[in-house]
PDB file of N, CA and C in Angstrom:
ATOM      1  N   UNK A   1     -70.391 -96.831 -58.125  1.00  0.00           N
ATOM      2  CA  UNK A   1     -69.787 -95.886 -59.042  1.00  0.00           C
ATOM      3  C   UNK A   1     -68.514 -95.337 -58.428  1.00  0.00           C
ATOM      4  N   UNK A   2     -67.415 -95.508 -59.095  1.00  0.00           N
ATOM      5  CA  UNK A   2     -65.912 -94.709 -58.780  1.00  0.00           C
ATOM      6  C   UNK A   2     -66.202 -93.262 -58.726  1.00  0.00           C
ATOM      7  N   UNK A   3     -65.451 -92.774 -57.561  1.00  0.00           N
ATOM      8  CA  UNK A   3     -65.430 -91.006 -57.287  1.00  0.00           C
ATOM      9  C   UNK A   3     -63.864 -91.044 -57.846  1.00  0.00           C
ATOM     10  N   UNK A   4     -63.650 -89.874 -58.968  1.00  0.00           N
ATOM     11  CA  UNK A   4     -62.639 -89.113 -59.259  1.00  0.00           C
ATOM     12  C   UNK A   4     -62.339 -88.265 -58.637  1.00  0.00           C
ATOM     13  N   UNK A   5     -61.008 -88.119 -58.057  1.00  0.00           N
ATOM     14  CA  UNK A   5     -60.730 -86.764 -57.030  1.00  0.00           C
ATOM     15  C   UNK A   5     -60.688 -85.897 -58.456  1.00  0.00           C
ATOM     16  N   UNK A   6     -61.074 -84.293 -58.385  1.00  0.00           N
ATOM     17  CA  UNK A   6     -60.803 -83.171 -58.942  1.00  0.00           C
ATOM     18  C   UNK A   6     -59.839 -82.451 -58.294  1.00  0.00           C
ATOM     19  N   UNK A   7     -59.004 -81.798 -59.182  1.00  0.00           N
ATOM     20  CA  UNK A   7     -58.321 -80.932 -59.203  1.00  0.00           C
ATOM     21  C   UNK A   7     -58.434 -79.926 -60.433  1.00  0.00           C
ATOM     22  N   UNK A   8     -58.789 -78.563 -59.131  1.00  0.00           N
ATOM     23  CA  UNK A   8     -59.401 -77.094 -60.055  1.00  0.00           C
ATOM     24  C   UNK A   8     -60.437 -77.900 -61.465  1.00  0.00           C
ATOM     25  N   UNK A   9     -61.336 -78.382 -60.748  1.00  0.00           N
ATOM     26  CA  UNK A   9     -62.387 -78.837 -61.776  1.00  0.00           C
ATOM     27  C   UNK A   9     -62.072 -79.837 -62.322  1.00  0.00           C
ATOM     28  N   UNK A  10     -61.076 -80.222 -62.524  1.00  0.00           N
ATOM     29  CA  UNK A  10     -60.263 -81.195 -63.377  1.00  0.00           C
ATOM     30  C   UNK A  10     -60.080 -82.833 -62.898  1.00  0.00           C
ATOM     31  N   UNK A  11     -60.702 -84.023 -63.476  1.00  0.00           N
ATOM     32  CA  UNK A  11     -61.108 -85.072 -62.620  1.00  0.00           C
ATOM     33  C   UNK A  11     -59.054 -85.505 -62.614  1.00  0.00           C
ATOM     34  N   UNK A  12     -58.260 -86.392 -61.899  1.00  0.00           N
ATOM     35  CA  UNK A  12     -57.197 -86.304 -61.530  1.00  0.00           C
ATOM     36  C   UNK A  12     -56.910 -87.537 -62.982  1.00  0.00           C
ATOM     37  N   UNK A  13     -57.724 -88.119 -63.266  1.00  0.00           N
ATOM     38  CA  UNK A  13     -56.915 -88.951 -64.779  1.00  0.00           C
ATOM     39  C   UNK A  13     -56.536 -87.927 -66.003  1.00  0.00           C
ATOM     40  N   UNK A  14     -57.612 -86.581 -66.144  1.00  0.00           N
ATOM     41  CA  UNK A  14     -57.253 -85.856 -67.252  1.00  0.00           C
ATOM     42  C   UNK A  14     -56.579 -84.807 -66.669  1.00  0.00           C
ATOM     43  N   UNK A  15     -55.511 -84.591 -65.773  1.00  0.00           N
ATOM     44  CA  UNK A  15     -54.362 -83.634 -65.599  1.00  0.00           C
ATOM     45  C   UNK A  15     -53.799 -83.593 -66.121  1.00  0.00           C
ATOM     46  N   UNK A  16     -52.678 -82.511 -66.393  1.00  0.00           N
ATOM     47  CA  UNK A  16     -52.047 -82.106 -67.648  1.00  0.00           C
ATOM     48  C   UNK A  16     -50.730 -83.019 -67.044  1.00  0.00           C
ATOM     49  N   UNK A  17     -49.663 -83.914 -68.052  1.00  0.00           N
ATOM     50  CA  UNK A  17     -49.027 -84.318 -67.896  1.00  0.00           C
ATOM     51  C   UNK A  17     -47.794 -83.729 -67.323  1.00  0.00           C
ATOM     52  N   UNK A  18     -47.531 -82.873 -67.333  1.00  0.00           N
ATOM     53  CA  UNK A  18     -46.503 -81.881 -66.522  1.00  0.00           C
ATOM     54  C   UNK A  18     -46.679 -81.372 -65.598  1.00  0.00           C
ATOM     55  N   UNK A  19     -46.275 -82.143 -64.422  1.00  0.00           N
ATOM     56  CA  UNK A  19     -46.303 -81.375 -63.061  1.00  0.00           C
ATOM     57  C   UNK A  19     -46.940 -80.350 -63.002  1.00  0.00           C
ATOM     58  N   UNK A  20     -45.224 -79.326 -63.312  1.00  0.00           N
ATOM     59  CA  UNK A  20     -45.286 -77.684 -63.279  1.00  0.00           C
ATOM     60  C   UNK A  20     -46.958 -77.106 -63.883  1.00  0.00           C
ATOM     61  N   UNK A  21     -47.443 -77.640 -64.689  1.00  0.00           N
ATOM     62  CA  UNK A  21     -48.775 -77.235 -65.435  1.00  0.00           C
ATOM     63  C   UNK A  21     -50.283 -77.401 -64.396  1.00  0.00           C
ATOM     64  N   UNK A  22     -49.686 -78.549 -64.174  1.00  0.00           N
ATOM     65  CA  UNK A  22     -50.762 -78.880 -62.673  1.00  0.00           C
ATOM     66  C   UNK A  22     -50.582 -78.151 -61.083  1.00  0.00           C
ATOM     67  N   UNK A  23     -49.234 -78.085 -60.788  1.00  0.00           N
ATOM     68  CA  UNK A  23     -48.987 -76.843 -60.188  1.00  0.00           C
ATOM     69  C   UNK A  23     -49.800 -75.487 -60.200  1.00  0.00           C
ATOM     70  N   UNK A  24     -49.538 -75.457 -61.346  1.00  0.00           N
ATOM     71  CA  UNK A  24     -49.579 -73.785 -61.941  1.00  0.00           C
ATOM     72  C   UNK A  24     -51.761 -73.881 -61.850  1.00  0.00           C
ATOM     73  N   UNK A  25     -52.426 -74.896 -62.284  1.00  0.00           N
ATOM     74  CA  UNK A  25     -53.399 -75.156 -62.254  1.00  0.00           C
ATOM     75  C   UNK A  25     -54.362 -74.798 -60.762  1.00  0.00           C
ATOM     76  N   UNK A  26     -53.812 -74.859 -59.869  1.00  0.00           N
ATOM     77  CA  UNK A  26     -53.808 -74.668 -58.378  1.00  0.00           C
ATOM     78  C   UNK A  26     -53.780 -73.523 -57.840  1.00  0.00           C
ATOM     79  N   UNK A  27     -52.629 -73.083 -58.299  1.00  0.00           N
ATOM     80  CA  UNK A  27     -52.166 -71.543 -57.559  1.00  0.00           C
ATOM     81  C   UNK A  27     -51.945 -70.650 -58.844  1.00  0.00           C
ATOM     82  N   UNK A  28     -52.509 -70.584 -59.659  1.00  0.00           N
ATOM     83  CA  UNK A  28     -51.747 -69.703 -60.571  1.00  0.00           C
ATOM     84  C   UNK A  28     -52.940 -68.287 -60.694  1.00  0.00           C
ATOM     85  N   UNK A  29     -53.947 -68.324 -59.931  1.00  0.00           N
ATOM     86  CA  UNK A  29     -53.992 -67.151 -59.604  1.00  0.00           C
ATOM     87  C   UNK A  29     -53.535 -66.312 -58.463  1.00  0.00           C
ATOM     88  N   UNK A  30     -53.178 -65.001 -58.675  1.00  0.00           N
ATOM     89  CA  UNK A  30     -52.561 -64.147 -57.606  1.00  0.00           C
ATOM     90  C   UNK A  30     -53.119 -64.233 -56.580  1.00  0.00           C
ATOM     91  N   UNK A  31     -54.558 -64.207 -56.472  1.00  0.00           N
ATOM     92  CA  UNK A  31     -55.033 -64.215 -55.269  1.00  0.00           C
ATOM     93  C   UNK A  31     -55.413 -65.875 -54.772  1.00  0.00           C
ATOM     94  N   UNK A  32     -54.840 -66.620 -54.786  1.00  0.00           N
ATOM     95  CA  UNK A  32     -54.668 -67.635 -54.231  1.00  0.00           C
ATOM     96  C   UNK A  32     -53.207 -68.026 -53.943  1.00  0.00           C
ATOM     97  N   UNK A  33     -52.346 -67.425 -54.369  1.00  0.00           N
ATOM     98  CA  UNK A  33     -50.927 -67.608 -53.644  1.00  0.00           C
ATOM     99  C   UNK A  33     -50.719 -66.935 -52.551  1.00  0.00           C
ATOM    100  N   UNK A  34     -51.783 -65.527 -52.476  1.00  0.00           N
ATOM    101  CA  UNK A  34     -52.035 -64.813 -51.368  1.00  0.00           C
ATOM    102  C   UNK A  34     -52.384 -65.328 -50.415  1.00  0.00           C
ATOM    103  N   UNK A  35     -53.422 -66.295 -50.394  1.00  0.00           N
ATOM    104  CA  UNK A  35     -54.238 -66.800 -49.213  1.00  0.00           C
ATOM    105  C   UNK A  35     -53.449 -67.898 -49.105  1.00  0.00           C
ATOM    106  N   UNK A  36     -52.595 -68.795 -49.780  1.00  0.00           N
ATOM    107  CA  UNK A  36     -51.860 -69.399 -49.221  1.00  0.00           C
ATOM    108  C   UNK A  36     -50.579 -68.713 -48.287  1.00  0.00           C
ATOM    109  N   UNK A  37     -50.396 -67.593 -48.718  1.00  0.00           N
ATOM    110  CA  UNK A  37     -49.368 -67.063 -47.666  1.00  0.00           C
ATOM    111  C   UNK A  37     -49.712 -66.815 -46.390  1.00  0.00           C
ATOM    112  N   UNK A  38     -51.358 -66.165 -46.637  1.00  0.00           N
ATOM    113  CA  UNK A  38     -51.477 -66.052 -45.208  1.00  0.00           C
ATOM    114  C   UNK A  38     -52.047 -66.928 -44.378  1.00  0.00           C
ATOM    115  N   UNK A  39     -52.067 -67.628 -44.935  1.00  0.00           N
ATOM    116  CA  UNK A  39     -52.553 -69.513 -44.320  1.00  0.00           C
ATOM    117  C   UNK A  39     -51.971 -70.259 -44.068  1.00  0.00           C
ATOM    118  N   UNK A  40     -50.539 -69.451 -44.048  1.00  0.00           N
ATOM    119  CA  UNK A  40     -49.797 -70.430 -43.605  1.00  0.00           C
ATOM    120  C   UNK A  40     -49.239 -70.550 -42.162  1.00  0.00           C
ATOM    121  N   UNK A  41     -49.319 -69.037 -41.768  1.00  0.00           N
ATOM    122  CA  UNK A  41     -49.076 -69.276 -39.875  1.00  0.00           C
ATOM    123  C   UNK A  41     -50.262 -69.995 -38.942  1.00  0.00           C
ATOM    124  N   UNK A  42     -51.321 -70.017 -39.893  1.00  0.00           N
ATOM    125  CA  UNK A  42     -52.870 -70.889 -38.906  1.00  0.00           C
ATOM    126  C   UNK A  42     -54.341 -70.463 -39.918  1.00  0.00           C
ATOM    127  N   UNK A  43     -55.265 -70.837 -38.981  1.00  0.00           N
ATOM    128  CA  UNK A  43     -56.466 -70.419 -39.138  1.00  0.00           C
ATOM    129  C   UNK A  43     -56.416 -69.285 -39.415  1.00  0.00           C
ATOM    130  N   UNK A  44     -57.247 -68.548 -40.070  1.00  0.00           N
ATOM    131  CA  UNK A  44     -58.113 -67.170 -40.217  1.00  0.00           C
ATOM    132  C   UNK A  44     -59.614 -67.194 -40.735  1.00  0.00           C
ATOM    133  N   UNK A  45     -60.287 -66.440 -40.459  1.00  0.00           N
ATOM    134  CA  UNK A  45     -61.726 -66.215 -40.682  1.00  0.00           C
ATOM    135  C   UNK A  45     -61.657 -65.146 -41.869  1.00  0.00           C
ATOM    136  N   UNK A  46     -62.868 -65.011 -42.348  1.00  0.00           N
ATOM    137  CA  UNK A  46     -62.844 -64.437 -43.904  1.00  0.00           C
ATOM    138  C   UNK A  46     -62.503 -62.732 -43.891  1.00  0.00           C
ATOM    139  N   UNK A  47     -63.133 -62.446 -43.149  1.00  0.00           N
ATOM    140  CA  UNK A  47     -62.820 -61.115 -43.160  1.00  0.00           C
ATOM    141  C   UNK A  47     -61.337 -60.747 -42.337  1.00  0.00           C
ATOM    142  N   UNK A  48     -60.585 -61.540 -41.674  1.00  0.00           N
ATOM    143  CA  UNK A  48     -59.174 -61.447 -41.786  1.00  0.00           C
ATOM    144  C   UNK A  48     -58.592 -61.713 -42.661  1.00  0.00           C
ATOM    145  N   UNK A  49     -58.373 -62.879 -43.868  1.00  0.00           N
ATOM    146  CA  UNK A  49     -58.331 -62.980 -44.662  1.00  0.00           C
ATOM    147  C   UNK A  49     -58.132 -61.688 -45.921  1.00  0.00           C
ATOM    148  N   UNK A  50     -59.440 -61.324 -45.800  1.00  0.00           N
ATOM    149  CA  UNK A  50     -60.193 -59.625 -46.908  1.00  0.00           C
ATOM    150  C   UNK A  50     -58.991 -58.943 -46.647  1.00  0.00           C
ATOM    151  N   UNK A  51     -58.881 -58.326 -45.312  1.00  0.00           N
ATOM    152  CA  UNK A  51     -58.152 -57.686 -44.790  1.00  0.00           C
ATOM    153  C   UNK A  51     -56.381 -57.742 -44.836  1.00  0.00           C
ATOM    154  N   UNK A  52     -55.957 -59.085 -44.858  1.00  0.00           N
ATOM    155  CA  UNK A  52     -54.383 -58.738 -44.847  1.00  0.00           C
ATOM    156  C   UNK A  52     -54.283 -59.732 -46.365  1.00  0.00           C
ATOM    157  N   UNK A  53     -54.879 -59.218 -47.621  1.00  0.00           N
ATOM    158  CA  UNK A  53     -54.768 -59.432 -48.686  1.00  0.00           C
ATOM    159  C   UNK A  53     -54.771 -58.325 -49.547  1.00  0.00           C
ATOM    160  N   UNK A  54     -56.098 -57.562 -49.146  1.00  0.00           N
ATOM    161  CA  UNK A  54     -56.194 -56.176 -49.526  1.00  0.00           C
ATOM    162  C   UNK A  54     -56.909 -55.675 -50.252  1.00  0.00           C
ATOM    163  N   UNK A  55     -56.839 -55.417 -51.604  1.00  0.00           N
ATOM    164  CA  UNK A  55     -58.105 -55.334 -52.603  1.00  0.00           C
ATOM    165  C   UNK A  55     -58.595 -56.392 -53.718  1.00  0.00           C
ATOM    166  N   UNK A  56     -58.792 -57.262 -52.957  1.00  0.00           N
ATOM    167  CA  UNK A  56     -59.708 -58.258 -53.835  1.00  0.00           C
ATOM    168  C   UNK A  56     -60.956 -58.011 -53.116  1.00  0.00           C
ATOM    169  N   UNK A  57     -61.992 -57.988 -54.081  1.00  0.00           N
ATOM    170  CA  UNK A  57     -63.488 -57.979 -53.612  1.00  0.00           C
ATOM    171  C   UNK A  57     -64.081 -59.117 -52.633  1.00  0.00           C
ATOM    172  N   UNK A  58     -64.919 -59.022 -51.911  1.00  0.00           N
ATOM    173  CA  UNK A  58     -65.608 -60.130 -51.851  1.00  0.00           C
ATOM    174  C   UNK A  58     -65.880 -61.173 -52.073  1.00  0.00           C
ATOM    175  N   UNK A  59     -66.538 -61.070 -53.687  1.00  0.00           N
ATOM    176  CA  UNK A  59     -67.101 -61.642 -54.405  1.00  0.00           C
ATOM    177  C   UNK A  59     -65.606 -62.837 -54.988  1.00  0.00           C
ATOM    178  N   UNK A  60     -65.015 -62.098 -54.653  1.00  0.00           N
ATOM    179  CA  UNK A  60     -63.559 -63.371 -55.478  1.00  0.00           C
ATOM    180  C   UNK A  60     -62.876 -63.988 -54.673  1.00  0.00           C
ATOM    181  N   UNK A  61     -62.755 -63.035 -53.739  1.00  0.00           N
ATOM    182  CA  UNK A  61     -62.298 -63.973 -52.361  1.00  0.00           C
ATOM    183  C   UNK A  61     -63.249 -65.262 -52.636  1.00  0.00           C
ATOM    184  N   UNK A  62     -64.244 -65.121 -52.105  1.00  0.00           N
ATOM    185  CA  UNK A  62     -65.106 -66.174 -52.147  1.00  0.00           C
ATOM    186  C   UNK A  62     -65.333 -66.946 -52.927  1.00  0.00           C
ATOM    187  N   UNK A  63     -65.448 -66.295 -54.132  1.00  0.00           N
ATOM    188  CA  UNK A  63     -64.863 -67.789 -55.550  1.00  0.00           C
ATOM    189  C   UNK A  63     -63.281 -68.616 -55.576  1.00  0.00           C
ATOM    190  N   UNK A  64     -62.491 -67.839 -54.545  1.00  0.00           N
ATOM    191  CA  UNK A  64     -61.079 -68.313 -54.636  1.00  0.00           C
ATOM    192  C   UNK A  64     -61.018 -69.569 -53.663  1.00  0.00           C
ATOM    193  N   UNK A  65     -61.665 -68.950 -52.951  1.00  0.00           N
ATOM    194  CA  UNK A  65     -61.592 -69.825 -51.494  1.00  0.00           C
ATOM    195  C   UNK A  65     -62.654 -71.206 -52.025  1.00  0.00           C
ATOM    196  N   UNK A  66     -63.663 -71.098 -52.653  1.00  0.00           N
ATOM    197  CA  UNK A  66     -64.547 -72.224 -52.849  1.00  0.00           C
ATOM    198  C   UNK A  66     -63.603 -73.070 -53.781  1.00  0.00           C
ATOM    199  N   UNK A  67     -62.877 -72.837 -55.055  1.00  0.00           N
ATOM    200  CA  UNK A  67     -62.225 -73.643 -55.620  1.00  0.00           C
ATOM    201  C   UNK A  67     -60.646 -73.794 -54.755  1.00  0.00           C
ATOM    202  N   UNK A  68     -60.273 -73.321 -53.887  1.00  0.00           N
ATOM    203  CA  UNK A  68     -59.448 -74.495 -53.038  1.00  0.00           C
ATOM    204  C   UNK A  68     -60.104 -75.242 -52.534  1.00  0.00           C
ATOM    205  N   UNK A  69     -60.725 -75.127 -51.658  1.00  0.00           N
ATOM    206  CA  UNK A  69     -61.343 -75.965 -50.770  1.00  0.00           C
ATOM    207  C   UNK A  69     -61.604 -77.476 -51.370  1.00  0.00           C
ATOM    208  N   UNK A  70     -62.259 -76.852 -53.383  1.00  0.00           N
ATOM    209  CA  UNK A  70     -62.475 -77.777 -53.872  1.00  0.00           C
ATOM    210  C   UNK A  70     -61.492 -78.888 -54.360  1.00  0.00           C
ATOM    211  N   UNK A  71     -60.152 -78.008 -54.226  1.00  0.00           N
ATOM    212  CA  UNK A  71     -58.925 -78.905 -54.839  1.00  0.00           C
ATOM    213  C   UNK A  71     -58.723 -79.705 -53.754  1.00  0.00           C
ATOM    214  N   UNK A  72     -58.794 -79.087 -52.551  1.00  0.00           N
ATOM    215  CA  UNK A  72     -58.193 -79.682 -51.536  1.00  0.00           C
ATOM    216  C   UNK A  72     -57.130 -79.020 -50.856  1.00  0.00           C
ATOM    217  N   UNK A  73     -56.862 -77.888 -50.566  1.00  0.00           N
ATOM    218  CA  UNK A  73     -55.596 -77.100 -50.617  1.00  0.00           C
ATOM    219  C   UNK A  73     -56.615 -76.414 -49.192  1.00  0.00           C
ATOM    220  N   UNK A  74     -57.732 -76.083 -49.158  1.00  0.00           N
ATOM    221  CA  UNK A  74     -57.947 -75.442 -47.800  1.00  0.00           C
ATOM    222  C   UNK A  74     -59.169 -76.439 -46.937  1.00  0.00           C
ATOM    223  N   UNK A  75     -59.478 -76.620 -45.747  1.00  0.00           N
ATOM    224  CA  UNK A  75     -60.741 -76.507 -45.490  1.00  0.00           C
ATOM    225  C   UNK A  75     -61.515 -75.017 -44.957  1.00  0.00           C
ATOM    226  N   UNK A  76     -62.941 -75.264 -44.775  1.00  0.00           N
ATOM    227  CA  UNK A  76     -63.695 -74.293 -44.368  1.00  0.00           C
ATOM    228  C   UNK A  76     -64.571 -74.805 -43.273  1.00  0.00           C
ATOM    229  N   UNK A  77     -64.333 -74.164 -41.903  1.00  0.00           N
ATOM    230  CA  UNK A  77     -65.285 -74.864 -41.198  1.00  0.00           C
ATOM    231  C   UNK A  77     -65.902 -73.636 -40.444  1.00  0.00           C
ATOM    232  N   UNK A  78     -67.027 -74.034 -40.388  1.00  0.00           N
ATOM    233  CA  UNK A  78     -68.760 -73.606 -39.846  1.00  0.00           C
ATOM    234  C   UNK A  78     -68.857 -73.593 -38.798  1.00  0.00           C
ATOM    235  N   UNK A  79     -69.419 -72.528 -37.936  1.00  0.00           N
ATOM    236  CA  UNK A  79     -69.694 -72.747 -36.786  1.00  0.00           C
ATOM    237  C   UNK A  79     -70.923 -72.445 -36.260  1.00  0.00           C
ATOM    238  N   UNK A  80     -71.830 -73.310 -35.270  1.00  0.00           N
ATOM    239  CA  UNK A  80     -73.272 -73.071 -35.219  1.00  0.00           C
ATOM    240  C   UNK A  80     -73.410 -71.974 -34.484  1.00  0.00           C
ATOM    241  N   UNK A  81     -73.115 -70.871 -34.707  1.00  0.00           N
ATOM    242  CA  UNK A  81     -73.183 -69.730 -33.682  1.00  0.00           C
ATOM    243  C   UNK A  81     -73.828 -68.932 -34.429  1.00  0.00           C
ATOM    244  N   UNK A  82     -74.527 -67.511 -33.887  1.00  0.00           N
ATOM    245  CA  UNK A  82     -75.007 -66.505 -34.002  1.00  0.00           C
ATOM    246  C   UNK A  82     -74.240 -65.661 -33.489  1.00  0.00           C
ATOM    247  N   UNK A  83     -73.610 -64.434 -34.621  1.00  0.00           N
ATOM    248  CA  UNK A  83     -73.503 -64.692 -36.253  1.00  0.00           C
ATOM    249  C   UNK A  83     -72.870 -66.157 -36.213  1.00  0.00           C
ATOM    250  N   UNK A  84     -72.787 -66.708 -37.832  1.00  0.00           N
ATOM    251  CA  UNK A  84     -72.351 -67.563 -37.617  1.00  0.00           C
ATOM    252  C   UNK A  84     -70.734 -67.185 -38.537  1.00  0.00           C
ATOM    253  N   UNK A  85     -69.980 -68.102 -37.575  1.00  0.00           N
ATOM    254  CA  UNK A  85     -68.522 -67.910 -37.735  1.00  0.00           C
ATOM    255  C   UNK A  85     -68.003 -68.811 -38.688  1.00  0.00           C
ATOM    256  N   UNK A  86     -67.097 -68.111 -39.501  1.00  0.00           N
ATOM    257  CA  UNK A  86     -66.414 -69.632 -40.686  1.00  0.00           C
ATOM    258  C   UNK A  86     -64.651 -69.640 -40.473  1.00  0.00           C
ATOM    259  N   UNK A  87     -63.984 -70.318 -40.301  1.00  0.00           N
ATOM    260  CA  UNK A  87     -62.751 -70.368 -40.615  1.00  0.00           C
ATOM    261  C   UNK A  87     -62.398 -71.109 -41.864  1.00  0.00           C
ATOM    262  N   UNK A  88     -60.785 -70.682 -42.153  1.00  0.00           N
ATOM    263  CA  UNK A  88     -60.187 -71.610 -43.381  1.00  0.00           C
ATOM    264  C   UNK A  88     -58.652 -71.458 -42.631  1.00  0.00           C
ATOM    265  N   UNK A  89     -58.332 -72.955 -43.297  1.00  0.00           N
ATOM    266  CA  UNK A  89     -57.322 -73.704 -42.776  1.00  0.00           C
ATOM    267  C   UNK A  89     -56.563 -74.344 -44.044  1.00  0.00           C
ATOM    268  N   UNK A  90     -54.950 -74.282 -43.733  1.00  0.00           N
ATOM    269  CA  UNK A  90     -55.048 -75.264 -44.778  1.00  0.00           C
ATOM    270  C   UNK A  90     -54.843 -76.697 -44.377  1.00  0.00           C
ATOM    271  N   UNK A  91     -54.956 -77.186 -45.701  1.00  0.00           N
ATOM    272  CA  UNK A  91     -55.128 -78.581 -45.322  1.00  0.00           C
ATOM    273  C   UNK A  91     -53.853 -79.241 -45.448  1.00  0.00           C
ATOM    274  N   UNK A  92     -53.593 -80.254 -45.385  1.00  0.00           N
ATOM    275  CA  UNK A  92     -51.551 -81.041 -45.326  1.00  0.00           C
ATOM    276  C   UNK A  92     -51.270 -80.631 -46.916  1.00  0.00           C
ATOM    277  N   UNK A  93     -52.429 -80.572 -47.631  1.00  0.00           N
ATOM    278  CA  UNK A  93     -51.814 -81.052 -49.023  1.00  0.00           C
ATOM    279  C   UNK A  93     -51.605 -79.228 -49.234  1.00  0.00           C
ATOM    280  N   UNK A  94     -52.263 -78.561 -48.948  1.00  0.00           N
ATOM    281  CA  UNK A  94     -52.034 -77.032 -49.257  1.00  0.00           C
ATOM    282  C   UNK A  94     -50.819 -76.694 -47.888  1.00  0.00           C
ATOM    283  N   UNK A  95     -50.470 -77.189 -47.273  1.00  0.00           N
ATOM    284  CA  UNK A  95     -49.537 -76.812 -46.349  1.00  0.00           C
ATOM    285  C   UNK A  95     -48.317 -77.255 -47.008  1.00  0.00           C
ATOM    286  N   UNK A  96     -48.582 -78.535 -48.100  1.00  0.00           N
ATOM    287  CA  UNK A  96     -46.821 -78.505 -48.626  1.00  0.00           C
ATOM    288  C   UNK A  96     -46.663 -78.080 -49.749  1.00  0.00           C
ATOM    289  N   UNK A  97     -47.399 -76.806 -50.114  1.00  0.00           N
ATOM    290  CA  UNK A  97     -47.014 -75.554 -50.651  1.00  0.00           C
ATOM    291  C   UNK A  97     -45.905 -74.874 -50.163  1.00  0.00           C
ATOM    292  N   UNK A  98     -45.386 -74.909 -49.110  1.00  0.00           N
ATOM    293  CA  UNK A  98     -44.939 -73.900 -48.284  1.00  0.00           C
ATOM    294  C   UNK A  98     -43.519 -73.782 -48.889  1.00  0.00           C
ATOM    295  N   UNK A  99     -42.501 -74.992 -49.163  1.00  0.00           N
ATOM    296  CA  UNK A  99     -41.724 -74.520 -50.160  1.00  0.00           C
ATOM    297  C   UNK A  99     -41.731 -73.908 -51.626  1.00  0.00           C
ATOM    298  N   UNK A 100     -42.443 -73.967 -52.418  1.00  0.00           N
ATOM    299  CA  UNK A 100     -42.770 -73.394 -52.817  1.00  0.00           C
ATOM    300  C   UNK A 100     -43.110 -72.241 -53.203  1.00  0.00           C
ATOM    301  N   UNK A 101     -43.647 -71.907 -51.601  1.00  0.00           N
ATOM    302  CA  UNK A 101     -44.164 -70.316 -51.257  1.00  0.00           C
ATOM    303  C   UNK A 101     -42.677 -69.900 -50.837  1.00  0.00           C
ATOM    304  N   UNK A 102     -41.948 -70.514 -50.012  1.00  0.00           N
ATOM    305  CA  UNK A 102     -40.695 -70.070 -49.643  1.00  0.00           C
ATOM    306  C   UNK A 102     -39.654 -69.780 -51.074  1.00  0.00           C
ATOM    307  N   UNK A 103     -39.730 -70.444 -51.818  1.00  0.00           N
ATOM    308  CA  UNK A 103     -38.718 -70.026 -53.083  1.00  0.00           C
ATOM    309  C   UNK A 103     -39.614 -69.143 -54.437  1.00  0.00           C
ATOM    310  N   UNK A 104     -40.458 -68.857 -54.209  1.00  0.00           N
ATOM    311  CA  UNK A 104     -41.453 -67.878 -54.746  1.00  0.00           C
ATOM    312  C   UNK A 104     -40.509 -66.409 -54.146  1.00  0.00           C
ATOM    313  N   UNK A 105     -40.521 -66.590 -52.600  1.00  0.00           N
ATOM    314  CA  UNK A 105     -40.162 -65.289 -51.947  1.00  0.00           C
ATOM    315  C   UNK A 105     -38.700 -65.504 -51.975  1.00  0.00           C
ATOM    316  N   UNK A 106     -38.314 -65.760 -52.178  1.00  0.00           N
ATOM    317  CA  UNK A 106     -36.323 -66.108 -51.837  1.00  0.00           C
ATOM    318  C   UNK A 106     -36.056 -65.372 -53.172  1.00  0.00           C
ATOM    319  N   UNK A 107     -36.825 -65.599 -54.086  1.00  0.00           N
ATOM    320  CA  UNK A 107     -36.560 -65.638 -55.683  1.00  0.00           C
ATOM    321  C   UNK A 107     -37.078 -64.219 -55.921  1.00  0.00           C
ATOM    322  N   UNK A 108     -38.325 -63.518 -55.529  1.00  0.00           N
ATOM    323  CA  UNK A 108     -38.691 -62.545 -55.721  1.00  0.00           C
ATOM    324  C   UNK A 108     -37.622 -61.190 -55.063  1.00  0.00           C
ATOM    325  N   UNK A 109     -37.453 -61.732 -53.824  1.00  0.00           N
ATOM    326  CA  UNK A 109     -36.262 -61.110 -52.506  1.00  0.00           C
ATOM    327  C   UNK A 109     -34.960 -60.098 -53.682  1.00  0.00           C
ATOM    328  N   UNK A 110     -34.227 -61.579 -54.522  1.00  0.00           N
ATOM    329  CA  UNK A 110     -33.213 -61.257 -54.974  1.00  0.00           C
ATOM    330  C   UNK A 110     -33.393 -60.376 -56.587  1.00  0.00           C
ATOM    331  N   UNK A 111     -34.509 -60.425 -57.221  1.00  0.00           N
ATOM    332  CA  UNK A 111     -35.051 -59.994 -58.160  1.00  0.00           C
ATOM    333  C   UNK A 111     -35.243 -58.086 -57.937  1.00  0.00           C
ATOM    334  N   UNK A 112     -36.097 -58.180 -56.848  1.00  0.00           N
ATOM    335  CA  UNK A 112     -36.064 -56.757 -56.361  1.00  0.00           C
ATOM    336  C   UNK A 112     -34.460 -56.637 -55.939  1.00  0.00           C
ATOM    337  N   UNK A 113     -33.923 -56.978 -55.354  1.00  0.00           N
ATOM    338  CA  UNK A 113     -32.558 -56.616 -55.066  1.00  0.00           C
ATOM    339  C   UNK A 113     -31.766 -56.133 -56.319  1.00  0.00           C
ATOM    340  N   UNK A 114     -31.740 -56.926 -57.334  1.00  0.00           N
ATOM    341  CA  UNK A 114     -31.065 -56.330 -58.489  1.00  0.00           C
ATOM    342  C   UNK A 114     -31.715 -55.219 -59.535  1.00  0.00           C
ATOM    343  N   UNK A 115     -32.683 -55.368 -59.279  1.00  0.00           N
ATOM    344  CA  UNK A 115     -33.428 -54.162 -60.003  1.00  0.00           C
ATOM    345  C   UNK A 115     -33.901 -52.804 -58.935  1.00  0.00           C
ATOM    346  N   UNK A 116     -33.203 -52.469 -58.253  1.00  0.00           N
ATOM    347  CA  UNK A 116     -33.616 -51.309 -57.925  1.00  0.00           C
ATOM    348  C   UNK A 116     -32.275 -50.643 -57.123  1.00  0.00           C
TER     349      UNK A 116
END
C-alpha cells in the first residue's frame, strides 16, 4: 500500500493548488509562526517554548506542536529520563521558513514605522 505524505491533515495530492494557500495551510496560525520564530536559533523544551511565547495555554501549545511535527516542520524528541525530558527542533523543511519569517519581520518593522 502507497503512504501519502500529509500536510496539516491534508494527503499532498489534494493540496490546494496555490502555493501561497498551502503556505498559509502550515503557518497560518499565530501561534505557530511563533514557535517557528523561536525555533529558529535551536532546540527548546516545552516549557521554554510556553514561556518565550507567552499566553497560549498548554493545551494549544500542544495541539500546535503535534500538527507540525505532523506536517513535518518540527521534530519532537524523548528522552528516557526521570522526569522525562522532550525537545522540539526544527526540521530542514521548517527551517526554510526562515525567509519567510525574515520578510514577515522586515515587512511588519516598516508597517509599525509608518503608523506610529
Amino acid at each position: 500500500m502507497e503512504t501519502i505524505k500529509e500536510i496539516a491533515g491534508t494527503p499532498a495530492k489534494e493540496l490546494p493548488a496555490c502555493p501561497v494557500e498551502t503556505t498559509l495551510m502550515l503557518i497560518s496560525d499565530k501561534w505557530k509562526v511563533l514557535i517557528l520564530r523561536d525555533l529558529l536559533p535551536g532546540t527548546k523544551r516545552f516549557g521554554e517554548l510556553k514561556k518565550s511565547i507567552g499566553h497560549v495555554s498548554q493545551k494549544v501549545l500542544t495541539s500546535q506542536l503535534r500538527q507540525m511535527e505532523e506536517s513535518g516542520l518540527i521534530t519532537r524528541t524523548v528522552y528516557p529520563e526521570v522526569p522525562p525530558r522532550v525537545e522540539y527542533a526544527l526540521t530542514e523543511v521548517g527551517y526554510s521558513l526562515k525567509p519567510v519569517l525574515d520578510a514577515m519581520w522586515e515587512w511588519g518593522e516598516k508597517y509599525k514605522a509608518q503608523n506610529t
